[in-house]
PDB file of N, CA and C in Angstrom:
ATOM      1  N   UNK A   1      -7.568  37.185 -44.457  1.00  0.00           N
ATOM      2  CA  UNK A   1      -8.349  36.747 -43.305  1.00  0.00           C
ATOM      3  C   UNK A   1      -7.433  36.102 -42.278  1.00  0.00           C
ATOM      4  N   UNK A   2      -7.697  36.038 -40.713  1.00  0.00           N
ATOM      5  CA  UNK A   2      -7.069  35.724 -40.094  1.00  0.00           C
ATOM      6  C   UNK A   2      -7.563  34.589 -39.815  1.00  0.00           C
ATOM      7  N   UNK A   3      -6.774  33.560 -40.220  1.00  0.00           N
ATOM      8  CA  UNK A   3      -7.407  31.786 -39.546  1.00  0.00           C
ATOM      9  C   UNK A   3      -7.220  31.516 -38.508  1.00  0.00           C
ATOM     10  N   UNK A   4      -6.507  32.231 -37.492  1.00  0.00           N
ATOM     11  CA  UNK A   4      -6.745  31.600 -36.528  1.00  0.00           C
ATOM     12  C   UNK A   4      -7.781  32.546 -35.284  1.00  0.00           C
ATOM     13  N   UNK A   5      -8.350  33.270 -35.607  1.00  0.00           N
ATOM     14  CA  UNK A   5      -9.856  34.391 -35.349  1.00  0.00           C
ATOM     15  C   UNK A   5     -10.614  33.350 -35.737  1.00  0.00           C
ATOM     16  N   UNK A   6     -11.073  32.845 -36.843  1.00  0.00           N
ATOM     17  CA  UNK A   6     -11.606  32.119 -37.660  1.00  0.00           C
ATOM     18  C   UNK A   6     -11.722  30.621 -36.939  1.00  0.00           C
ATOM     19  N   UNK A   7     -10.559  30.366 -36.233  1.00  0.00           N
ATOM     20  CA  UNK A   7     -10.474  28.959 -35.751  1.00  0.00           C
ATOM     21  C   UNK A   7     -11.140  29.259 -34.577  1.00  0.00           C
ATOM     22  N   UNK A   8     -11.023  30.138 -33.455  1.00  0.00           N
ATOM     23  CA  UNK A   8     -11.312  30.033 -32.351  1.00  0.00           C
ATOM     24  C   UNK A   8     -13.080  30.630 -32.611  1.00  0.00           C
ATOM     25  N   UNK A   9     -13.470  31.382 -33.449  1.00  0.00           N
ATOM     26  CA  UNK A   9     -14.936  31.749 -33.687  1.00  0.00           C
ATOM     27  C   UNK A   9     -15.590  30.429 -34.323  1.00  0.00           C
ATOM     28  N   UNK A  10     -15.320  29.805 -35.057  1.00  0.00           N
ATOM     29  CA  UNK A  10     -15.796  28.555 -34.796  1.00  0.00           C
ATOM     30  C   UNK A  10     -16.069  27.436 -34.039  1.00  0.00           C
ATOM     31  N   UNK A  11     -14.765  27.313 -33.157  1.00  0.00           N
ATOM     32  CA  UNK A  11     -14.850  26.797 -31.777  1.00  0.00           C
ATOM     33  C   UNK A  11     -15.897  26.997 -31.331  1.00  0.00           C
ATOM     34  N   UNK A  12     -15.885  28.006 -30.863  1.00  0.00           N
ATOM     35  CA  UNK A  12     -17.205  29.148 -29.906  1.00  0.00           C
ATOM     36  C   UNK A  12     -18.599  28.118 -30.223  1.00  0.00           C
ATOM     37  N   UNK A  13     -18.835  28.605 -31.360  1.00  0.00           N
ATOM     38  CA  UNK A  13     -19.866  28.448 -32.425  1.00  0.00           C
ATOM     39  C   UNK A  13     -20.435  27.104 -32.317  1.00  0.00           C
ATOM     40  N   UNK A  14     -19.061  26.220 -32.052  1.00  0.00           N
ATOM     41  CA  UNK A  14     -19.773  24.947 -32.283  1.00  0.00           C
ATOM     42  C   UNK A  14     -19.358  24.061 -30.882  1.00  0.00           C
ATOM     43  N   UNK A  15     -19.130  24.579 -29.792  1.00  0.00           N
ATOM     44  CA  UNK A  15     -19.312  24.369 -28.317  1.00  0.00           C
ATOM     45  C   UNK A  15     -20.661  24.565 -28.376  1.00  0.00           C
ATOM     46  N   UNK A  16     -21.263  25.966 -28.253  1.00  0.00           N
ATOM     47  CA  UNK A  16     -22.621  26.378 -28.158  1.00  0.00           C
ATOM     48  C   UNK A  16     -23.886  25.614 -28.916  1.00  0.00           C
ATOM     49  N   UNK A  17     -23.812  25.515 -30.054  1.00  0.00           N
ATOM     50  CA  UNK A  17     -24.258  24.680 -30.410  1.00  0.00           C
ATOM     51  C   UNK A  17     -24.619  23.253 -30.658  1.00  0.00           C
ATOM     52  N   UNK A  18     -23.306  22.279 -30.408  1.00  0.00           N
ATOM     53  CA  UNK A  18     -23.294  20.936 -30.044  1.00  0.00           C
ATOM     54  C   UNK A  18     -22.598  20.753 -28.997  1.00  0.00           C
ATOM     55  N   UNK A  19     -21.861  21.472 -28.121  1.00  0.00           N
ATOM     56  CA  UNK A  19     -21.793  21.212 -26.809  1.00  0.00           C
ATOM     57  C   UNK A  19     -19.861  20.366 -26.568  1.00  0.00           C
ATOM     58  N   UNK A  20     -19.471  20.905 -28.201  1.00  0.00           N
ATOM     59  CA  UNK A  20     -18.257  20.135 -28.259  1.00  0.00           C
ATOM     60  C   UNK A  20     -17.386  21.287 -29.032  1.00  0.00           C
ATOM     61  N   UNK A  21     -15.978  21.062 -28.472  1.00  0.00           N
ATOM     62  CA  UNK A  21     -15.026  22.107 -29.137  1.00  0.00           C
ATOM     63  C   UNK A  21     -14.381  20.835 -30.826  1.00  0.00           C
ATOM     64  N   UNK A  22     -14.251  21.191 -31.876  1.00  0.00           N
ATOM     65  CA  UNK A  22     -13.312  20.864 -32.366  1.00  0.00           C
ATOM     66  C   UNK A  22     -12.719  20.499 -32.730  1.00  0.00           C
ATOM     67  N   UNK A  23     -11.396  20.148 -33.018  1.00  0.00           N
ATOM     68  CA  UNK A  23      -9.501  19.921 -32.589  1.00  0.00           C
ATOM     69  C   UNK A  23      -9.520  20.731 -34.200  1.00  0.00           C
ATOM     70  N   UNK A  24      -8.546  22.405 -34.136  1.00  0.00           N
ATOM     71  CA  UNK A  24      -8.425  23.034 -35.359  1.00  0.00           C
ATOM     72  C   UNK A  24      -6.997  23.373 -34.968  1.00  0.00           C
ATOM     73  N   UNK A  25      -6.216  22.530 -36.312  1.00  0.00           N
ATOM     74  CA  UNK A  25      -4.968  23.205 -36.241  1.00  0.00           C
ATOM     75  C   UNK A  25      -4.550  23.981 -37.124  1.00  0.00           C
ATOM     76  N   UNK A  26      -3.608  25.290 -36.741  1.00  0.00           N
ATOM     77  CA  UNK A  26      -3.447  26.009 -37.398  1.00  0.00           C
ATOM     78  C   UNK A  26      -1.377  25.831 -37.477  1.00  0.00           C
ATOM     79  N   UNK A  27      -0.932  26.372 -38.646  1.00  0.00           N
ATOM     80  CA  UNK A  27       0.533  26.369 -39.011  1.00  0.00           C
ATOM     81  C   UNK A  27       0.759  27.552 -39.767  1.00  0.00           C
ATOM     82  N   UNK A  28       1.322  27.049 -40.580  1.00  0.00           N
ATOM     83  CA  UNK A  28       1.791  28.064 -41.556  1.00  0.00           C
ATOM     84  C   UNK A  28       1.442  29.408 -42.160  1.00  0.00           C
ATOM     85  N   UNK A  29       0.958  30.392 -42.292  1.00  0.00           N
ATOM     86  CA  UNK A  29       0.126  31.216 -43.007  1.00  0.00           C
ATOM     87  C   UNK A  29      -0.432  30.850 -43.890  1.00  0.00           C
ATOM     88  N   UNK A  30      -2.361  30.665 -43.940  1.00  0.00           N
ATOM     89  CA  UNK A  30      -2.806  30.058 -44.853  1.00  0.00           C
ATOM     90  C   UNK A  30      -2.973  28.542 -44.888  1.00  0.00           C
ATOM     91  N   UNK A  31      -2.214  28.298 -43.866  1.00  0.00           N
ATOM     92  CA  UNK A  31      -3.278  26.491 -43.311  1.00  0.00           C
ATOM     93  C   UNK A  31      -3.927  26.520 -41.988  1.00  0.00           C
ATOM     94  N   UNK A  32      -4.916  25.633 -42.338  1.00  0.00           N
ATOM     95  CA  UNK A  32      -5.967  25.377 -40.933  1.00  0.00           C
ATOM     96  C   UNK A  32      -6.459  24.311 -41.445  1.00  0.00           C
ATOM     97  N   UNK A  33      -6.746  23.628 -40.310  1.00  0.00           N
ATOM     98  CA  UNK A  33      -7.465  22.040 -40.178  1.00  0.00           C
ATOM     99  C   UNK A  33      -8.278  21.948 -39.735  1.00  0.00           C
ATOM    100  N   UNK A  34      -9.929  21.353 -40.220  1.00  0.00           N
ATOM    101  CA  UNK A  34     -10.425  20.974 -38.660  1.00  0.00           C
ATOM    102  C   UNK A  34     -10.647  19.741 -38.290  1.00  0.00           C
ATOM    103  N   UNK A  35     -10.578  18.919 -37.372  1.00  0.00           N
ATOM    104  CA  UNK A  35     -11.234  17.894 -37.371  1.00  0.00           C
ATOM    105  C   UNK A  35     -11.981  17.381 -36.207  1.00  0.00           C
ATOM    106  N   UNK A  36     -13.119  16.886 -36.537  1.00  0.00           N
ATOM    107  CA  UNK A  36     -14.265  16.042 -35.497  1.00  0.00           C
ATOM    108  C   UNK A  36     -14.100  14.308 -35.410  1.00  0.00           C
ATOM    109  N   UNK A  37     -14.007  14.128 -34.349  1.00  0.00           N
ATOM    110  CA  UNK A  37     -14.046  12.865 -34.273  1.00  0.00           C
ATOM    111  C   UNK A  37     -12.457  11.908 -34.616  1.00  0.00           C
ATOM    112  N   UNK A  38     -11.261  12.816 -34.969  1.00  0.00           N
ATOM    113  CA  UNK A  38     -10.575  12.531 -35.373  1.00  0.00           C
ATOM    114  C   UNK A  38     -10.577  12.532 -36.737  1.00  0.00           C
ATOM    115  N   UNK A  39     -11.785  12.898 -37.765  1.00  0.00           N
ATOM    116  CA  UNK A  39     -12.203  12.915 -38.912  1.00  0.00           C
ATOM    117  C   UNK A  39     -11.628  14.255 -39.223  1.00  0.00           C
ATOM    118  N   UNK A  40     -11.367  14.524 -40.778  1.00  0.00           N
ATOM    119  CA  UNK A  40     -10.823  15.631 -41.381  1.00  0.00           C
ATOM    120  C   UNK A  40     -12.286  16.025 -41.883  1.00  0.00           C
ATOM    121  N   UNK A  41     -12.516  17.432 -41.335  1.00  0.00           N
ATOM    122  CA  UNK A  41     -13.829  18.111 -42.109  1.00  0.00           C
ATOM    123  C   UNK A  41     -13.573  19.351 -43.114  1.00  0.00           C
ATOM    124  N   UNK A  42     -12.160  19.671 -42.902  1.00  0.00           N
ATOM    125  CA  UNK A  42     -12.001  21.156 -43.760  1.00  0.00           C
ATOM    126  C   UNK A  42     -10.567  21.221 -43.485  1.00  0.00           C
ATOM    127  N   UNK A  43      -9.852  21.218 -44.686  1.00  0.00           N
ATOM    128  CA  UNK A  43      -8.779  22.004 -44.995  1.00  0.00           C
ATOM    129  C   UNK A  43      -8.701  22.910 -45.892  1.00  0.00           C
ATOM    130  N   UNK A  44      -8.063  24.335 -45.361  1.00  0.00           N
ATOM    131  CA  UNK A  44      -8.105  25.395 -45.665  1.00  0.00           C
ATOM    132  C   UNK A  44      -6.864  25.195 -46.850  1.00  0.00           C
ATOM    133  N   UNK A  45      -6.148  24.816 -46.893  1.00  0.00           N
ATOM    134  CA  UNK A  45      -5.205  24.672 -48.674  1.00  0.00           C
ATOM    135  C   UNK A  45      -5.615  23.698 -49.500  1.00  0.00           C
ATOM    136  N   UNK A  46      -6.675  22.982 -49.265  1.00  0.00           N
ATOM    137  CA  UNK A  46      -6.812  21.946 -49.974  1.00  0.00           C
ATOM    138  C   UNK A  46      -8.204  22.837 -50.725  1.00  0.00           C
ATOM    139  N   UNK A  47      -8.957  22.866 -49.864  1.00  0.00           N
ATOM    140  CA  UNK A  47     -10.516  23.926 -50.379  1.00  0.00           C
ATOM    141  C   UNK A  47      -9.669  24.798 -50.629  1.00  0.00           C
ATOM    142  N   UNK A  48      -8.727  25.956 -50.262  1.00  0.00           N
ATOM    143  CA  UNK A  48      -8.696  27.134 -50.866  1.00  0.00           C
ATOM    144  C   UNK A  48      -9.202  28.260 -50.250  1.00  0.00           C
ATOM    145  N   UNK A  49     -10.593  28.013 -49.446  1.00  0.00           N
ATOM    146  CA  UNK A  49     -11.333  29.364 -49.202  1.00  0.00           C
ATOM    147  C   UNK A  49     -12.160  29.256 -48.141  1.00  0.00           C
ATOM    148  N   UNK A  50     -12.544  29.549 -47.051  1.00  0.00           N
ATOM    149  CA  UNK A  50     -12.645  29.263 -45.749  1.00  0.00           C
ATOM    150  C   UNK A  50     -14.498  29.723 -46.079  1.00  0.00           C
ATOM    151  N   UNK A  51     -14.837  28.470 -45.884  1.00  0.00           N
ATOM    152  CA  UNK A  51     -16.649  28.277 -45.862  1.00  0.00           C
ATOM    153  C   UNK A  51     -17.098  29.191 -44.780  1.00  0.00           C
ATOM    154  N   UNK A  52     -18.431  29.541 -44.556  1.00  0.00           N
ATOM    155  CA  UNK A  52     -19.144  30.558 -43.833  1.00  0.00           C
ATOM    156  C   UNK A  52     -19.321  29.304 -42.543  1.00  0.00           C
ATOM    157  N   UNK A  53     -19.392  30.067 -41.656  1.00  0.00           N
ATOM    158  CA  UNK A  53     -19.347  28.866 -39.983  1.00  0.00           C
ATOM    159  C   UNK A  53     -20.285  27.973 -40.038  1.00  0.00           C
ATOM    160  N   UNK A  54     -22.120  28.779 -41.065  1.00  0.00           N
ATOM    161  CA  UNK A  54     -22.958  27.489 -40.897  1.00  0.00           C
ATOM    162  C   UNK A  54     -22.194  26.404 -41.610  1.00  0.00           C
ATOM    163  N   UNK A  55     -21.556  26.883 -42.786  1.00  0.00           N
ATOM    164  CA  UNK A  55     -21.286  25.375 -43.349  1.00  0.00           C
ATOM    165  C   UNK A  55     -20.754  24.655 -42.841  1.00  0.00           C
ATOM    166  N   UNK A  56     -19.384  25.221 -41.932  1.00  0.00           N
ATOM    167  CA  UNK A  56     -18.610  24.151 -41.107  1.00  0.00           C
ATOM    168  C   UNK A  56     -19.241  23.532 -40.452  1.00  0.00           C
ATOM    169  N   UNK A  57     -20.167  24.401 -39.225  1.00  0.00           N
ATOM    170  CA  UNK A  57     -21.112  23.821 -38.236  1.00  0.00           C
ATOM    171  C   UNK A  57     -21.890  22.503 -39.086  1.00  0.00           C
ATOM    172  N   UNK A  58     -22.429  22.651 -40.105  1.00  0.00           N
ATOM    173  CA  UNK A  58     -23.751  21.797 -40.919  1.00  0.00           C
ATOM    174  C   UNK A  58     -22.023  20.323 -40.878  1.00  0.00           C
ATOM    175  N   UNK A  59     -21.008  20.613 -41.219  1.00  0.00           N
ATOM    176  CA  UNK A  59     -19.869  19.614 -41.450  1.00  0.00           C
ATOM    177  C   UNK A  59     -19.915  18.933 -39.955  1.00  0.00           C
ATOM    178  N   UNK A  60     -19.556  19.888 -39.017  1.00  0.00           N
ATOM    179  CA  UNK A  60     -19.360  19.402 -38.175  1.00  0.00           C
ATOM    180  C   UNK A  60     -20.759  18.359 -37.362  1.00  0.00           C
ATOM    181  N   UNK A  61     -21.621  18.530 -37.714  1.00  0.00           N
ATOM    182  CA  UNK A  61     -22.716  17.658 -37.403  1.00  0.00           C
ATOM    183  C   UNK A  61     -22.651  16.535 -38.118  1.00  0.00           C
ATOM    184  N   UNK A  62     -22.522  17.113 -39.374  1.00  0.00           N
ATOM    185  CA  UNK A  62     -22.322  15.459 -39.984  1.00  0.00           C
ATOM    186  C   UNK A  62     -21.428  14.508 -39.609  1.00  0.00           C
ATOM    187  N   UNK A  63     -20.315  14.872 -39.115  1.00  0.00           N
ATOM    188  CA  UNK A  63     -19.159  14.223 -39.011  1.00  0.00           C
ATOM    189  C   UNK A  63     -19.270  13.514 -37.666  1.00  0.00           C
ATOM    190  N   UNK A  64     -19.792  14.417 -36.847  1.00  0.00           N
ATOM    191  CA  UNK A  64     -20.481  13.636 -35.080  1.00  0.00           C
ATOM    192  C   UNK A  64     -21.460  12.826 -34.687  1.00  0.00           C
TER     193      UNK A  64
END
Protein backbone atom coordinates (compact mmCIF):
# COMPACT_ATOMS: atom_id res chain seq x y z
CA UNK A 1 0.00 0.00 0.00
CA UNK A 2 1.06 3.38 -0.66
CA UNK A 3 1.10 5.60 2.65
CA UNK A 4 1.47 8.41 1.42
CA UNK A 5 -2.02 8.11 -1.14
CA UNK A 6 -3.28 6.97 2.13
CA UNK A 7 -2.01 10.13 3.95
CA UNK A 8 -3.29 12.66 1.64
CA UNK A 9 -6.93 10.56 1.20
CA UNK A 10 -7.32 10.94 4.65
CA UNK A 11 -6.50 14.46 4.77
CA UNK A 12 -9.27 15.00 2.20
CA UNK A 13 -11.57 12.94 4.29
CA UNK A 14 -11.12 14.63 7.33
CA UNK A 15 -10.99 18.45 6.06
CA UNK A 16 -14.50 17.57 4.67
CA UNK A 17 -15.71 16.24 7.39
CA UNK A 18 -14.39 18.26 10.42
CA UNK A 19 -13.25 21.10 8.56
CA UNK A 20 -9.50 20.42 9.66
CA UNK A 21 -6.43 18.90 7.83
CA UNK A 22 -4.28 16.63 10.09
CA UNK A 23 -0.38 17.00 10.49
CA UNK A 24 0.62 13.19 8.77
CA UNK A 25 4.11 12.46 8.52
CA UNK A 26 5.42 10.25 6.31
CA UNK A 27 9.48 8.81 6.13
CA UNK A 28 10.79 5.83 5.55
CA UNK A 29 8.95 3.07 3.60
CA UNK A 30 6.36 1.80 5.85
CA UNK A 31 6.12 4.74 8.42
CA UNK A 32 3.35 7.26 8.76
CA UNK A 33 2.15 9.35 11.61
CA UNK A 34 -0.81 11.06 12.32
CA UNK A 35 -1.41 13.54 14.61
CA UNK A 36 -4.39 15.92 15.88
CA UNK A 37 -3.95 18.43 18.14
CA UNK A 38 -0.37 17.73 18.43
CA UNK A 39 -1.67 14.33 19.85
CA UNK A 40 -0.36 10.97 18.31
CA UNK A 41 -3.53 9.10 16.84
CA UNK A 42 -1.89 6.35 14.59
CA UNK A 43 1.33 5.00 13.92
CA UNK A 44 1.70 2.92 11.09
CA UNK A 45 4.94 0.67 12.63
CA UNK A 46 3.78 0.64 15.85
CA UNK A 47 -0.06 -0.75 14.78
CA UNK A 48 1.44 -2.53 11.88
CA UNK A 49 -1.57 -2.14 9.55
CA UNK A 50 -3.20 0.95 8.32
CA UNK A 51 -7.04 1.12 9.81
CA UNK A 52 -9.96 1.82 7.25
CA UNK A 53 -10.36 6.01 7.12
CA UNK A 54 -13.69 5.65 9.25
CA UNK A 55 -11.57 4.46 11.96
CA UNK A 56 -9.01 7.12 11.70
CA UNK A 57 -11.73 9.74 11.10
CA UNK A 58 -13.86 8.12 14.44
CA UNK A 59 -9.73 8.77 16.06
CA UNK A 60 -9.53 11.82 14.76
CA UNK A 61 -12.74 13.15 16.45
CA UNK A 62 -11.85 11.82 19.47
CA UNK A 63 -8.69 13.37 19.71
CA UNK A 64 -10.32 17.10 18.71
Amino acid sequence: MDLRRAAVGLQRAAEQKFGTKPKIKTGSPGDMTVFVNGKNIFGYKKEGALPAVDELLSRIASAG
